[in-house]
Protein backbone atom coordinates (compact mmCIF):
# COMPACT_ATOMS: atom_id res chain seq x y z
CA UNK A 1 -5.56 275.14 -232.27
CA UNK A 2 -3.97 278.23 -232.74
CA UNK A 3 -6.17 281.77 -232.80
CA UNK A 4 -6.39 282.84 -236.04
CA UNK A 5 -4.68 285.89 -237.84
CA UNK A 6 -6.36 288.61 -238.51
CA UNK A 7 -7.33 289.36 -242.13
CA UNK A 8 -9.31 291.38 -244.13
CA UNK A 9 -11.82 290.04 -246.33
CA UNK A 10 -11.17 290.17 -250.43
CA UNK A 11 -14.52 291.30 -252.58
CA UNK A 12 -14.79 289.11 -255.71
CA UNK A 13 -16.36 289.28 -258.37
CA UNK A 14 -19.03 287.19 -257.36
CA UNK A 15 -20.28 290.45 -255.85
CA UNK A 16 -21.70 291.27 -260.06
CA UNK A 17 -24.10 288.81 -260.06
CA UNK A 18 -27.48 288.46 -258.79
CA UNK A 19 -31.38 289.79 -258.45
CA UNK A 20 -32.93 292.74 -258.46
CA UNK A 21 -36.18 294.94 -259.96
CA UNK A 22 -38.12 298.26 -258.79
CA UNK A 23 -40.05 297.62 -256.26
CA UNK A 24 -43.37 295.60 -257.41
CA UNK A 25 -46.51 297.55 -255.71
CA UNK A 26 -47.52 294.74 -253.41
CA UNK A 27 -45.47 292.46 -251.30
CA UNK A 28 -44.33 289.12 -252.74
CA UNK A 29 -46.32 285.87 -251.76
CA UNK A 30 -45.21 282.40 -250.75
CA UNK A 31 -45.90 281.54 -254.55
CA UNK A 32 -43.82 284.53 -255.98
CA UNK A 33 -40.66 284.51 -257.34
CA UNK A 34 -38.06 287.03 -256.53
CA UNK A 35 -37.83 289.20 -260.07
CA UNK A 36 -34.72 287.59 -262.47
CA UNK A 37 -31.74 289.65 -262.69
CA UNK A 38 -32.07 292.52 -265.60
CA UNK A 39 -29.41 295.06 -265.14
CA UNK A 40 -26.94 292.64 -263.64
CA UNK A 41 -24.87 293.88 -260.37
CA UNK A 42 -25.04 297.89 -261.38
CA UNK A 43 -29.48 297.43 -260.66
CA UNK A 44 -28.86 294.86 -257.95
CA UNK A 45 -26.54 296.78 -256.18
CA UNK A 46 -28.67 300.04 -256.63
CA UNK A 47 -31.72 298.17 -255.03
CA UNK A 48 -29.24 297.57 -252.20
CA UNK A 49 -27.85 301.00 -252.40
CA UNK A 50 -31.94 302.36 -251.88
CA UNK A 51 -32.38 300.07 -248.93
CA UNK A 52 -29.66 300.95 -247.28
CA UNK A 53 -30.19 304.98 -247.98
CA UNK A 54 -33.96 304.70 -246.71
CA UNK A 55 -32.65 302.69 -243.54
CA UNK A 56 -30.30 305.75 -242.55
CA UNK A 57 -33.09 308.29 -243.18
CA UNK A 58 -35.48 306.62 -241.46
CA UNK A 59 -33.45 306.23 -238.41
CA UNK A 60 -32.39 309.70 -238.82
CA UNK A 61 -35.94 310.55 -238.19
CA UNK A 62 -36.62 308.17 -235.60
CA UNK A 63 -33.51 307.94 -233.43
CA UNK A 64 -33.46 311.48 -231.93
CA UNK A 65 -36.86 310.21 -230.39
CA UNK A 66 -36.06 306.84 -229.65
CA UNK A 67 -36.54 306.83 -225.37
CA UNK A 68 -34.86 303.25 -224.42
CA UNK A 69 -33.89 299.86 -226.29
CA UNK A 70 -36.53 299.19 -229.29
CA UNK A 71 -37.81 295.64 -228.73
CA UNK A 72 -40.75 295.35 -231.56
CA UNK A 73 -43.37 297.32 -232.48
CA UNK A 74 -46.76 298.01 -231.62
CA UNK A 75 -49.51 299.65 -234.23
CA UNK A 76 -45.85 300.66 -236.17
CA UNK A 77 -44.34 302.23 -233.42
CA UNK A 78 -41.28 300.76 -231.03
CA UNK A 79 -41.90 299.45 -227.42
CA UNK A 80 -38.72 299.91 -225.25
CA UNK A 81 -37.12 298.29 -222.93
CA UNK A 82 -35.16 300.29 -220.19
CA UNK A 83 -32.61 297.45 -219.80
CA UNK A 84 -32.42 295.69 -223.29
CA UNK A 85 -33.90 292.73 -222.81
CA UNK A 86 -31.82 290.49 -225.18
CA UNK A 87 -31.79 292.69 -228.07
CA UNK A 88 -29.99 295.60 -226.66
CA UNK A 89 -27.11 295.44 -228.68
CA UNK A 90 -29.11 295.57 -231.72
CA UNK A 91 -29.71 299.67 -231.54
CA UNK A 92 -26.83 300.84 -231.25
CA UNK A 93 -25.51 298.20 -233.52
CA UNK A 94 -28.13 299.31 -235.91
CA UNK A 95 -26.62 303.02 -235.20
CA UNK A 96 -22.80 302.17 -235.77
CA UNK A 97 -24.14 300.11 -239.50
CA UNK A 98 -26.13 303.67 -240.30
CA UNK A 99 -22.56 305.42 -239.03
CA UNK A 100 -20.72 303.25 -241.70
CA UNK A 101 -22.76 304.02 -244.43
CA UNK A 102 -23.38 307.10 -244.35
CA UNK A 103 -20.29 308.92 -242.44
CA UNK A 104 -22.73 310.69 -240.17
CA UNK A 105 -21.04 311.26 -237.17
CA UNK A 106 -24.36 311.63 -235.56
CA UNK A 107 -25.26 308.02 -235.65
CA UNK A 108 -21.54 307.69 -234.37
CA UNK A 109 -22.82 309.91 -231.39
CA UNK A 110 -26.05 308.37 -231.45
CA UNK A 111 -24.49 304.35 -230.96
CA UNK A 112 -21.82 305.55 -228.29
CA UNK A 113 -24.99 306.79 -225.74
CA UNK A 114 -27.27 303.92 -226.76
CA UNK A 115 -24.43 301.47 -225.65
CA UNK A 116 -23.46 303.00 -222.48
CA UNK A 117 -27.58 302.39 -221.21
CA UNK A 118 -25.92 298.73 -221.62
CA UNK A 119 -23.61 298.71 -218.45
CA UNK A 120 -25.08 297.34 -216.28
CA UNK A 121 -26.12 294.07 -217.90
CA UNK A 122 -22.14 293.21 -217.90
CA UNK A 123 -22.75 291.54 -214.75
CA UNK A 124 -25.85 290.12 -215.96
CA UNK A 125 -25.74 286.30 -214.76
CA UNK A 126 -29.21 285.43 -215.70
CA UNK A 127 -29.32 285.26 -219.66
CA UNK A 128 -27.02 283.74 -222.08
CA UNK A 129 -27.46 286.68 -224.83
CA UNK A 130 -24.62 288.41 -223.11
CA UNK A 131 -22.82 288.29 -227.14
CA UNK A 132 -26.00 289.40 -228.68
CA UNK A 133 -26.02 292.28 -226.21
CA UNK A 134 -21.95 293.57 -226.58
CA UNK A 135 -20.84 292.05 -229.51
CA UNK A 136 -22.46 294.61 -232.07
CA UNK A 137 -22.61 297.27 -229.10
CA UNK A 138 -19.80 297.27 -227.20
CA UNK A 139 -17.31 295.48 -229.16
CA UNK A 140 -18.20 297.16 -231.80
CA UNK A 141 -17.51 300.49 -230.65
CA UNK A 142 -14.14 299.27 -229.07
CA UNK A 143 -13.24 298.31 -232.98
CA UNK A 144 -14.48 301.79 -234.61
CA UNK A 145 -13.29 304.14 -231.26
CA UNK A 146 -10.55 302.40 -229.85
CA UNK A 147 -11.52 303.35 -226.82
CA UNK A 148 -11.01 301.12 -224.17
CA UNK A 149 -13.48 301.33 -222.05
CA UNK A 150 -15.72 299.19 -224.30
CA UNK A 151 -13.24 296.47 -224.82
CA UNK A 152 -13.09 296.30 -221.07
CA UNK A 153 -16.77 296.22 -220.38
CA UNK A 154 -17.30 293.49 -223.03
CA UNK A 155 -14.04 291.26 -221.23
CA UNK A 156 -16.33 291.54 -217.95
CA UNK A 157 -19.54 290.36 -219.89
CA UNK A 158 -17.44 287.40 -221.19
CA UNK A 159 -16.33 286.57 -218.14
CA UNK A 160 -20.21 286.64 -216.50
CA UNK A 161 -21.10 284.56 -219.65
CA UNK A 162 -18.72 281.48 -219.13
CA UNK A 163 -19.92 281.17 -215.68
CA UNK A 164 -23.32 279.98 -217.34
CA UNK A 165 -21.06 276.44 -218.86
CA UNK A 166 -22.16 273.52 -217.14
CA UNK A 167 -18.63 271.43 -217.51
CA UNK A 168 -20.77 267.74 -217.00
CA UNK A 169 -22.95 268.70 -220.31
CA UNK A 170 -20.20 271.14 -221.79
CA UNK A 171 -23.06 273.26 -222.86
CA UNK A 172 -23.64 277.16 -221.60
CA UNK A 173 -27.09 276.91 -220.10
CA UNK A 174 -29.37 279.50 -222.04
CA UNK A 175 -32.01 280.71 -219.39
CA UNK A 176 -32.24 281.40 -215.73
CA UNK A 177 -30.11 282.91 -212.79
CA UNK A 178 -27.00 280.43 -212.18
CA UNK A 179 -28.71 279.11 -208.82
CA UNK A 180 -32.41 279.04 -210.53
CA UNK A 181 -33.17 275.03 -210.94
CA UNK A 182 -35.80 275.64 -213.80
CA UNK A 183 -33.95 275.43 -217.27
CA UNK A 184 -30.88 274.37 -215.54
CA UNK A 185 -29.79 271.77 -218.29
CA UNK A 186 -31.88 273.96 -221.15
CA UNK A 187 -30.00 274.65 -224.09
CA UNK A 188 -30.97 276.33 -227.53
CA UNK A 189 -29.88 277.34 -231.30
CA UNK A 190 -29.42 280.61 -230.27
CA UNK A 191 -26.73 280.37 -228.06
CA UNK A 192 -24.56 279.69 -231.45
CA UNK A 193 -24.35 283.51 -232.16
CA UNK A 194 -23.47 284.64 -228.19
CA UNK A 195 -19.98 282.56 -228.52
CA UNK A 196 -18.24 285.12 -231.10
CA UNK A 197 -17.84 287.24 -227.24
CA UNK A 198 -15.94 283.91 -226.22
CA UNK A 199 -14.01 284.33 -228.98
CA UNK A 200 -13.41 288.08 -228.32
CA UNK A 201 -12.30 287.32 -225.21
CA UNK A 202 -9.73 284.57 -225.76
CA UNK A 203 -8.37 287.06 -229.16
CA UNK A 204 -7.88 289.60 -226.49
CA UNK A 205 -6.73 288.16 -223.31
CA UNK A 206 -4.84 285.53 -224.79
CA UNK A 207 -6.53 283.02 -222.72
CA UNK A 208 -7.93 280.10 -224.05
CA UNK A 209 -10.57 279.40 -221.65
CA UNK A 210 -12.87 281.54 -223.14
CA UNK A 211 -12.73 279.71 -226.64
CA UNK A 212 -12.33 276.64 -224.79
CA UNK A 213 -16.26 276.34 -223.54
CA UNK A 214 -16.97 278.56 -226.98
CA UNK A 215 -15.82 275.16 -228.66
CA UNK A 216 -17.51 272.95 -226.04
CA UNK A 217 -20.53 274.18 -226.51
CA UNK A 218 -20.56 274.66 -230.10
CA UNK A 219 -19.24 270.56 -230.24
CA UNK A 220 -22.28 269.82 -228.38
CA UNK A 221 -24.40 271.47 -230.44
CA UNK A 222 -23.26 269.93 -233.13
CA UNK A 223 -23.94 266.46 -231.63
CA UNK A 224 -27.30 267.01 -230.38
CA UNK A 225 -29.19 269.37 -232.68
CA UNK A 226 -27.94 268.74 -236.27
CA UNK A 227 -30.66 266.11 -237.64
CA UNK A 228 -29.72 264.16 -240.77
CA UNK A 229 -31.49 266.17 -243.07
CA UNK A 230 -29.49 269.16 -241.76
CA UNK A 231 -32.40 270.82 -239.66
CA UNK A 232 -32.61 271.61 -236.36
CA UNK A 233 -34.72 271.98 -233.21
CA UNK A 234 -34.76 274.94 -231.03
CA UNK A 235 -34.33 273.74 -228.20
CA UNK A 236 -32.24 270.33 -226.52
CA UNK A 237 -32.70 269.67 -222.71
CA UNK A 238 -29.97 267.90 -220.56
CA UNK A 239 -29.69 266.78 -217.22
CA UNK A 240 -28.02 269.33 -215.64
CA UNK A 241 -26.76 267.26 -212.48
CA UNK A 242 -25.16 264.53 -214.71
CA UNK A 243 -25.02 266.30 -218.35
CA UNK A 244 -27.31 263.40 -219.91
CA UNK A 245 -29.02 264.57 -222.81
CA UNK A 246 -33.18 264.31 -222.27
CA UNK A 247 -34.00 265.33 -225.76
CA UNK A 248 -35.49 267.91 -228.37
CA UNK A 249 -37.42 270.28 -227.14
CA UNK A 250 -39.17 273.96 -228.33
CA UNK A 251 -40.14 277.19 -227.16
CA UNK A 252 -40.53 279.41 -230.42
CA UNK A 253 -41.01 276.41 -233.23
CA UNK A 254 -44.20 274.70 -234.09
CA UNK A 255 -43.14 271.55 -232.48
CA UNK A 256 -39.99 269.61 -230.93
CA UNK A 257 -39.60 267.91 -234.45
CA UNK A 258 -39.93 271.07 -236.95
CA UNK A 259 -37.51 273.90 -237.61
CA UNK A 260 -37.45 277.14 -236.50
CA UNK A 261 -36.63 279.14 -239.67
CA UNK A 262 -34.58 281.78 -237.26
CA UNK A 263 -33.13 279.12 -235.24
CA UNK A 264 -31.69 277.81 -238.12
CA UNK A 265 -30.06 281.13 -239.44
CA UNK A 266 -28.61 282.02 -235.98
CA UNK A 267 -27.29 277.85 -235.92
CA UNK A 268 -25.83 278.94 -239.85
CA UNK A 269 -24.43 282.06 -238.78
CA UNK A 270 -22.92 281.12 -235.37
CA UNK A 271 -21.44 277.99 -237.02
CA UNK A 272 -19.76 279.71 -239.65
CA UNK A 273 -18.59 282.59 -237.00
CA UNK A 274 -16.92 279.47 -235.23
CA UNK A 275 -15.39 278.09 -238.00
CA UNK A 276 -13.79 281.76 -238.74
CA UNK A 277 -12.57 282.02 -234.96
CA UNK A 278 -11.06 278.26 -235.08
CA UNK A 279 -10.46 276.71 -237.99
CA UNK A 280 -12.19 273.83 -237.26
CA UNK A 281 -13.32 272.20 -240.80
CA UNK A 282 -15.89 270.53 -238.64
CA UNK A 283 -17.83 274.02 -237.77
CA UNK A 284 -17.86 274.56 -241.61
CA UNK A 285 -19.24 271.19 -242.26
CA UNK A 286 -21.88 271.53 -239.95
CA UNK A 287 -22.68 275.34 -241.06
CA UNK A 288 -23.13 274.06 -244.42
CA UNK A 289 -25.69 271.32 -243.88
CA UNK A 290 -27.63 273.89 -241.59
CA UNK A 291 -27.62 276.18 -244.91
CA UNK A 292 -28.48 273.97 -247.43
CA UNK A 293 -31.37 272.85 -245.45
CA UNK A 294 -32.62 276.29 -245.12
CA UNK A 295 -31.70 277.30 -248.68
CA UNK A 296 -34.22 274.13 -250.12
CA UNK A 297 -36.64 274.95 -247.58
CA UNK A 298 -36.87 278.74 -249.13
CA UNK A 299 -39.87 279.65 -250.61
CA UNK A 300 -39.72 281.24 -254.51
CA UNK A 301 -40.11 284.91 -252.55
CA UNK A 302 -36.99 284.72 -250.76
CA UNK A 303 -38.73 285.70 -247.41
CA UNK A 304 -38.70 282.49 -244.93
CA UNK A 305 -41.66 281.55 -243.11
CA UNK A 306 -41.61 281.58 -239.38
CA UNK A 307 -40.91 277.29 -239.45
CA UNK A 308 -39.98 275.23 -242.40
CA UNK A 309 -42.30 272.61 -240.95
CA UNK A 310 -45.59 274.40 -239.74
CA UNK A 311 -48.49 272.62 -241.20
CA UNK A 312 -49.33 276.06 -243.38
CA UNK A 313 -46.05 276.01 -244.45
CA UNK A 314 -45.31 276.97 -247.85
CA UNK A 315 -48.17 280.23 -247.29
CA UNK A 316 -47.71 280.50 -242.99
CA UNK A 317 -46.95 283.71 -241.61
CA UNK A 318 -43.50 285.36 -242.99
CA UNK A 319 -40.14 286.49 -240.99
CA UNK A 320 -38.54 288.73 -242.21
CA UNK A 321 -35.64 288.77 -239.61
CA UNK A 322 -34.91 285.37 -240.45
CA UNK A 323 -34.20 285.93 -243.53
CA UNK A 324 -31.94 289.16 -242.95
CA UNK A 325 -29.88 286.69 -240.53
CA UNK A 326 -29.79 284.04 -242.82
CA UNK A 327 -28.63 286.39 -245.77
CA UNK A 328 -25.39 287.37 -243.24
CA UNK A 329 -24.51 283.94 -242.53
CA UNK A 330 -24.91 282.77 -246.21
CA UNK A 331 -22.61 285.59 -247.13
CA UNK A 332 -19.77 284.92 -244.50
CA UNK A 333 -20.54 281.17 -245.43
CA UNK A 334 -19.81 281.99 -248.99
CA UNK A 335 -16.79 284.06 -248.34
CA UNK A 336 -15.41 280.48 -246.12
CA UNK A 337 -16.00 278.20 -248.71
CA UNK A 338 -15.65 280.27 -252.02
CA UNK A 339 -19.06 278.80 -253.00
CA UNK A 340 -20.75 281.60 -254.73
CA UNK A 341 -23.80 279.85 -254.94
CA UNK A 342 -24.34 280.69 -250.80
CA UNK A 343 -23.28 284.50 -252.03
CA UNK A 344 -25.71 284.24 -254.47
CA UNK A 345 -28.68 283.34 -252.64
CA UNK A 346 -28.06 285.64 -249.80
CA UNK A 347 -28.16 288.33 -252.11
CA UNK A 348 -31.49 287.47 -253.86
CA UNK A 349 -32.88 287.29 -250.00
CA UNK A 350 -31.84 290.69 -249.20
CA UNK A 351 -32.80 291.97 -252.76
CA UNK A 352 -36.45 290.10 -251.90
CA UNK A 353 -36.21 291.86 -248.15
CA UNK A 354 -35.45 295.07 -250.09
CA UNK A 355 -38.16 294.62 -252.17
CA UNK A 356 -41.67 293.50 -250.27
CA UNK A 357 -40.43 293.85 -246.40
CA UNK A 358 -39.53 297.78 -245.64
CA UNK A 359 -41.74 299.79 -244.20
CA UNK A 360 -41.59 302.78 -247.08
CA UNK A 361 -45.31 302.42 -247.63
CA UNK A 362 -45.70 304.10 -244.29
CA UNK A 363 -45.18 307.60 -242.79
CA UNK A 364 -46.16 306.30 -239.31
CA UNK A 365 -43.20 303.27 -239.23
CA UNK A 366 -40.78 303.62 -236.84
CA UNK A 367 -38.55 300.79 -237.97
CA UNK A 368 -36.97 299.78 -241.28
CA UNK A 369 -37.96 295.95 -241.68
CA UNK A 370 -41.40 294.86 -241.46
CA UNK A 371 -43.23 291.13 -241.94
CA UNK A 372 -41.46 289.90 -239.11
CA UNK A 373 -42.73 287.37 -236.40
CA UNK A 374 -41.25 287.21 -232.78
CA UNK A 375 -43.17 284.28 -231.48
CA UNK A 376 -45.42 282.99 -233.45
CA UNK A 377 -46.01 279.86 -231.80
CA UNK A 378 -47.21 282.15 -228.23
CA UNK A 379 -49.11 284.01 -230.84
CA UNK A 380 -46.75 287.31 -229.91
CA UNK A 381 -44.99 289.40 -232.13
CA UNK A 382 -46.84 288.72 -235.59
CA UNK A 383 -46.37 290.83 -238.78
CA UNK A 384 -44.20 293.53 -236.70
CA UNK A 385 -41.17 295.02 -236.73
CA UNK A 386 -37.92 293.77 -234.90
CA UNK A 387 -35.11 295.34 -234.12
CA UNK A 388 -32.88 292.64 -235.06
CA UNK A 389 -34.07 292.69 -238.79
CA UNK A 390 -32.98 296.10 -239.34
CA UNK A 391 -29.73 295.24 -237.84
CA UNK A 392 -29.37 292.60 -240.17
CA UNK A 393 -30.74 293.96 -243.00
CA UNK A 394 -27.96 296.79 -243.39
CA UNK A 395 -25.63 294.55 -241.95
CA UNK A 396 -25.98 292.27 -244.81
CA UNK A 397 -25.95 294.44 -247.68
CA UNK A 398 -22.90 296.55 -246.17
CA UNK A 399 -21.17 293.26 -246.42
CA UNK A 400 -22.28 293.47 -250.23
CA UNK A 401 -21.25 297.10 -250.72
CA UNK A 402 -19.13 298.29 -248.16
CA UNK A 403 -17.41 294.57 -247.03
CA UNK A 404 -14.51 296.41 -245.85
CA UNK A 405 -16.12 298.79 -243.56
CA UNK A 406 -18.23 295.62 -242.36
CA UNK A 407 -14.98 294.36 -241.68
CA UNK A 408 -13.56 297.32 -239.14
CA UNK A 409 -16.65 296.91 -237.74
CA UNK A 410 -17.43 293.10 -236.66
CA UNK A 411 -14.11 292.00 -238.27
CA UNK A 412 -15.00 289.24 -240.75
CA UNK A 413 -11.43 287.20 -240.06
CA UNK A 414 -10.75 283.78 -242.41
CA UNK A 415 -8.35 281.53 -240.41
């Protein structure tokens, strides 16, 4: 398996066709379609366009203030965390999107000190999220600076990351210090989306060892998660003495047999991330099933609910941030497969997102993406903002208008 030559992504013409309207004056509902297309790509891409502009003037106003790493909000407003929790990477990620753009060198500014508060956590052995904290921080700013300080400090959180792979299970355990026996042999969906570091790494160093356990892991994912109808759990649990699997398991879904509506984007969109890192047709295969799952599960809105199976489920509570991850890995699906079906739909999500879930009916907001639900099954997090769904958001429709500046960024590499 060779690593993959660097390429830059084409835009087709697929990129003319798809949804958009104004703005309707109240959010969509679980029983409302997402308005047909009227003016073609010139409206859809203006809705877009609006989205996008309101995201960088919002943060404009916002980020001077911003006093550590947004982690949701509270009565509209962010709640920080001084380390980053797991979503660290997402504000100055957020940042370097607004940097793209708008070519405001203040956001550039702006994402370059956000990162650095990051350092520390590259020796961080007690979380698997190490990718979702350096990959659109640090990395990131290695691929728009050059400078190499951040492709060193994201080499050392790779290496702290593969010490997490238990060889017997060939899984990267998600949660707990590396000598902490609770959640030894716990593994989950969301670990899909940290291996792109791995893959980093191996590009980089040229050694395979990183994309080695990337591959591991991602094959035992495959194995053990993937149910026939292409759904998924959130969680598996293994024996982590012998690497037995014990079974399906949940923190953040309504049960150990539903689906997780954001655990199934981040299984689409790490799967497909894979597939552009290795080649393996496998990867595809499996990102595919995970998408057309979630695609038939949609409601006519375009905004998934929190699970596809909750009981309330068509009209349960709405995440927003599941859809704005979907929408990316439906895009870079479409782009691996040349289905513009996958294109399309990810566009009428974000055009749906752009539409009923931003925050512009509010001077007090502090984010750009509301409707979102953190945990809904520990009843935390519900109808807030996350930071992750305004990285996302602009993440996705910069991949509509600006694919090529997308592309410095996070490089969006076909094998």
């Amino acid at each position: 398996m060779s690593i993959p030559r660097r390429t830059v992504l084409s835009v087709t013409a697929a990129a003319t066709a798809a949804t958009a309207l104004p703005a309707p004056a109240v959010a969509a509902g679980a029983g409302d379609q997402v308005p047909a297309p009227q003016g073609g790509g010139t409206e859809r891409n203006a809705v877009l366009r609006s989205a996008a502009d309101y995201a960088v003037e919002k943060l404009r106003a916002v980020a001077p203030g911003v006093s550590g790493f947004p982690v949701g909000t509270r009565f509209e407003k962010w709640t920080y965390s001084r380390n980053g929790d797991w979503v660290g990477g997402f504000w100055p990620g957020t940042l370097w999107m607004a940097y793209l753009h708008s070519d405001d060198d203040s956001f550039r500014t702006l994402a370059l000190d956000a990162a650095r508060g990051l350092a520390p956590r590259q020796h961080d052995t007690t979380t698997h999220d190490l990718g979702f904290l350096f990959s659109p921080s640090w990395v990131t700013a290695w691929r728009l600076t050059g400078d190499d300080t951040w492709r060193t400090g994201a080499l050392r959180a790779a290496d702290t990351l593969i010490r997490r792979y238990n060889p017997r299970g060939r899984f990267l355990r998600a949660w707990g210090g590396l000598d902490d026996p609770n959640n030894a042999g716990r593994v989950i969906i969301d670990t899909m989306m940290n291996l792109d570091l791995l893959a980093f790494a191996t590009e980089q160093t040229g050694d395979r060892a990183y994309l080695d356990i990337a591959v591991a892991h991602a094959r035992t994912t495959q194995r053990y998660f993937l149910r026939a109808d292409g759904s998924t759990p959130h969680v598996h649990d293994f024996d982590p003495d012998t690497g037995a699997p014990i079974g399906p398991d949940t923190v953040q879904g309504y049960s150990p047999t539903s689906c997780w509506s954001r655990g199934q984007a981040w299984g689409l969109y790490g799967f497909t991330t894979t597939y552009r890192r290795t080649g393996d047709p496998q990867f595809l295969t499996t990102a595919r099933r995970l998408a057309d799952y979630a695609i038939g599960a949609l409601t006519a809105d375009h905004v998934p609910v929190w699970d596809y199976r909750s009981p309330q489920q068509p009209y349960d509570i709405k995440d927003a941030s599941a859809g704005a991850v979907m929408a990316c890995g439906l895009l870079d699906l479409a782009a691996a497969t040349g289905r513009d079906s996958y294109r399309q739909t990810a566009i009428r999500i974000l055009t749906a997102l752009s539409l009923t879930c931003l925050t512009r009916g509010s001077a007090r907001a502090d984010a750009v993406v509301a409707r979102c639900t953190r945990n809904r099954r520990a009843e935390d997090g519900i109808e807030i903002s996350l930071p992750y769904a305004d990285y996302y958001l602009l993440e996705g429709i910069l991949r509509v208008l600006r694919p090529a500046a997308v592309d410095r960024a996070i490089d969006l590499s076909l094998p």
